[in-house]
Protein backbone atom coordinates (compact mmCIF):
# COMPACT_ATOMS: atom_id res chain seq x y z
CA UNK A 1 -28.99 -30.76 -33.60
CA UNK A 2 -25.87 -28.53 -34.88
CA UNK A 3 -22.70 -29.47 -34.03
CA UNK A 4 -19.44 -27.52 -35.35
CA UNK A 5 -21.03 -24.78 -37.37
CA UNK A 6 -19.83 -22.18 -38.67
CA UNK A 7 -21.22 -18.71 -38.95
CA UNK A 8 -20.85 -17.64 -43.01
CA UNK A 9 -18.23 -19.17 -45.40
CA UNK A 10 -16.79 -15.10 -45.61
CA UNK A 11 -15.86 -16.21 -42.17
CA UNK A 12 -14.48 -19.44 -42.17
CA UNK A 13 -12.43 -19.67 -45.35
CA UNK A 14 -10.98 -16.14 -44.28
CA UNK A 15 -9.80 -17.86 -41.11
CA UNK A 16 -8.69 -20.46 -42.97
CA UNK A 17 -6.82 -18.17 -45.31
CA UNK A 18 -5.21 -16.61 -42.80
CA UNK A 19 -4.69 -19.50 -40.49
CA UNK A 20 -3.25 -22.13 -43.52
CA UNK A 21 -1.71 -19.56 -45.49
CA UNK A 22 -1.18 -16.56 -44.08
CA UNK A 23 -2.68 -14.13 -46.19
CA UNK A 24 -5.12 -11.42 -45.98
CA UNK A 25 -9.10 -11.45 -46.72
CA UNK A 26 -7.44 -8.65 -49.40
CA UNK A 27 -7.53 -9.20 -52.06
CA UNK A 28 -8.10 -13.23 -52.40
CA UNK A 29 -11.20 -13.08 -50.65
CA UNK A 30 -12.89 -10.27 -52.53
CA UNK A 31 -11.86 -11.70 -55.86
CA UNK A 32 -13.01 -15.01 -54.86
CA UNK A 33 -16.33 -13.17 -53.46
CA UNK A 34 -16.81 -11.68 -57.03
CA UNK A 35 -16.38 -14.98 -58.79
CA UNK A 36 -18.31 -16.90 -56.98
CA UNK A 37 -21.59 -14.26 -57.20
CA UNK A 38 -20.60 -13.82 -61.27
CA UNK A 39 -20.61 -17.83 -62.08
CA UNK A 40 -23.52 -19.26 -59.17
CA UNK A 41 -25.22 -15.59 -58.37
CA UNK A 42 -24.68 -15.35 -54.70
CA UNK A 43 -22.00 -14.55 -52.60
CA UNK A 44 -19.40 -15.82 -49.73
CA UNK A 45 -21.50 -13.88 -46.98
CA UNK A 46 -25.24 -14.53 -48.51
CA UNK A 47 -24.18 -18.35 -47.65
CA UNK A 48 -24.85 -17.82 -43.64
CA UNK A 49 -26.09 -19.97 -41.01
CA UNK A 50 -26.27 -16.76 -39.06
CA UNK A 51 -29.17 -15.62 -41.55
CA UNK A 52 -30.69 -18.93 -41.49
CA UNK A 53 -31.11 -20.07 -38.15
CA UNK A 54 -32.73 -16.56 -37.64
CA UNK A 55 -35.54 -17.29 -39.54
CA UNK A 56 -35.65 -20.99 -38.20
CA UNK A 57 -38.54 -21.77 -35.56
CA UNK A 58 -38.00 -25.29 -35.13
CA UNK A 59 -36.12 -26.75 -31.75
CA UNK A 60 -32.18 -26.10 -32.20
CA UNK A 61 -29.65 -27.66 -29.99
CA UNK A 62 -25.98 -26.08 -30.96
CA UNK A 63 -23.51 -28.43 -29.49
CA UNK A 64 -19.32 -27.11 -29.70
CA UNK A 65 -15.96 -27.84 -28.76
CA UNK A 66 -14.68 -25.41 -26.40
CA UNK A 67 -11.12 -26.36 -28.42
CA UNK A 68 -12.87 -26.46 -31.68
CA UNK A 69 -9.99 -24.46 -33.32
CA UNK A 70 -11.04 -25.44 -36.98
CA UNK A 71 -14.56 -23.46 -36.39
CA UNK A 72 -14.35 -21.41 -33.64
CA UNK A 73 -16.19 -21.82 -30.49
CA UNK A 74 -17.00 -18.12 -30.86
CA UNK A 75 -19.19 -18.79 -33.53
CA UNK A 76 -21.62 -21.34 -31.95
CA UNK A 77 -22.21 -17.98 -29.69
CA UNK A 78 -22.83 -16.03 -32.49
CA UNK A 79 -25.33 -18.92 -33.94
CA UNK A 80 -27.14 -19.39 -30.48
CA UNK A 81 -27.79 -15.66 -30.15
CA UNK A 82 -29.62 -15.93 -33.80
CA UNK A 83 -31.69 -18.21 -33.42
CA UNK A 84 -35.39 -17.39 -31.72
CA UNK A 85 -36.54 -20.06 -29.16
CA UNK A 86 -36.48 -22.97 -28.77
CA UNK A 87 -33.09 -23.30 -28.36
CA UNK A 88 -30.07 -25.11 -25.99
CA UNK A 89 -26.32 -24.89 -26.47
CA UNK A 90 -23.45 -27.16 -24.70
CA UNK A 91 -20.33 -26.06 -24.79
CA UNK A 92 -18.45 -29.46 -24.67
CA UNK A 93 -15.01 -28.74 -22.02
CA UNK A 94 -11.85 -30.12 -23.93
CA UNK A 95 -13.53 -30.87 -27.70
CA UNK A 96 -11.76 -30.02 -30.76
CA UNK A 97 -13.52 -29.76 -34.02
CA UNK A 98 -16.19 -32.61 -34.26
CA UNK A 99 -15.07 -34.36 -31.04
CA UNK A 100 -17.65 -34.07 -29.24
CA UNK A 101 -19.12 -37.14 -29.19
CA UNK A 102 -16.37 -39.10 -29.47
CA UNK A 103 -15.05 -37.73 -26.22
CA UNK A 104 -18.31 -37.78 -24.35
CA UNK A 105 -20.62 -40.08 -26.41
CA UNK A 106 -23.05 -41.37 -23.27
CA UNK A 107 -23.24 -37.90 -21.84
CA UNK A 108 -23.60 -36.50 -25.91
CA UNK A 109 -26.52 -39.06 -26.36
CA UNK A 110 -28.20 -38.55 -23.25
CA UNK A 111 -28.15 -34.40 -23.89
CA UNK A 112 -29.16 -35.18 -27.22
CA UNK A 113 -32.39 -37.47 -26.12
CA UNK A 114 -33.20 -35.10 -23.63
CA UNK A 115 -33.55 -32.43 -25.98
CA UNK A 116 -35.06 -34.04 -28.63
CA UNK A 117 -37.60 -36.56 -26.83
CA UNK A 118 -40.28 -33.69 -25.94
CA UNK A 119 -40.57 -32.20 -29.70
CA UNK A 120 -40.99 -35.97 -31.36
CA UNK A 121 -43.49 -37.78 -28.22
């Protein structure tokens, strides 16, 4: 189960850095981009869920706000388009950023059972 994700950092902490702050991805982003491959090896956009669920064959149920504007819902579309079957995504009407089930918890724990309960019987 997924709920809230993002698609790459690149992504989020540029919306972030624009959202918070302001700025531009140039040149904060790039610098930070350099830095970050120089000290750990890899960079902002090598750390992607896009490139992950991709290879991913398990069951994945991607579960968003539709008012998520922390991580945008665009990006759980982005995600659920990755990801090879099997796969289910709920869009959850009036959820901010990890809201979900705190706004719908019965009908979150009954989508959640129903998904998982035929890969674990």
């Amino acid at each position: 189960v997924e709920d809230c994700g993002y698609t790459n950092v690149w992504d989020q902490f540029s919306k972030e850095l624009k959202e918070q702050f302001g700025l531009p991805q140039f040149p904060l982003m790039y610098t930070a981009d350099w830095l970050c491959r120089l000290e750990y090896g890899w960079g902002f956009k090598e750390a992607s869920a896009l490139k992950q669920v991709a290879r991913c064959h398990l069951p994945m149920f991607f579960i968003h706000g539709d008012k998520d504007d922390y991580v945008p819902t665009w990006m759980v579309y982005q995600l659920y388009e990755a990801k090879p079957q099997p796969k289910e995504l709920w869009v959850v009407p009036e959820a901010d950023h990890a809201h979900s089930y705190l706004f719908n918890t019965e009908e979150y724990a009954q989508k959640v059972k129903a998904f998982v309960d035929p890969y674990i019987r």
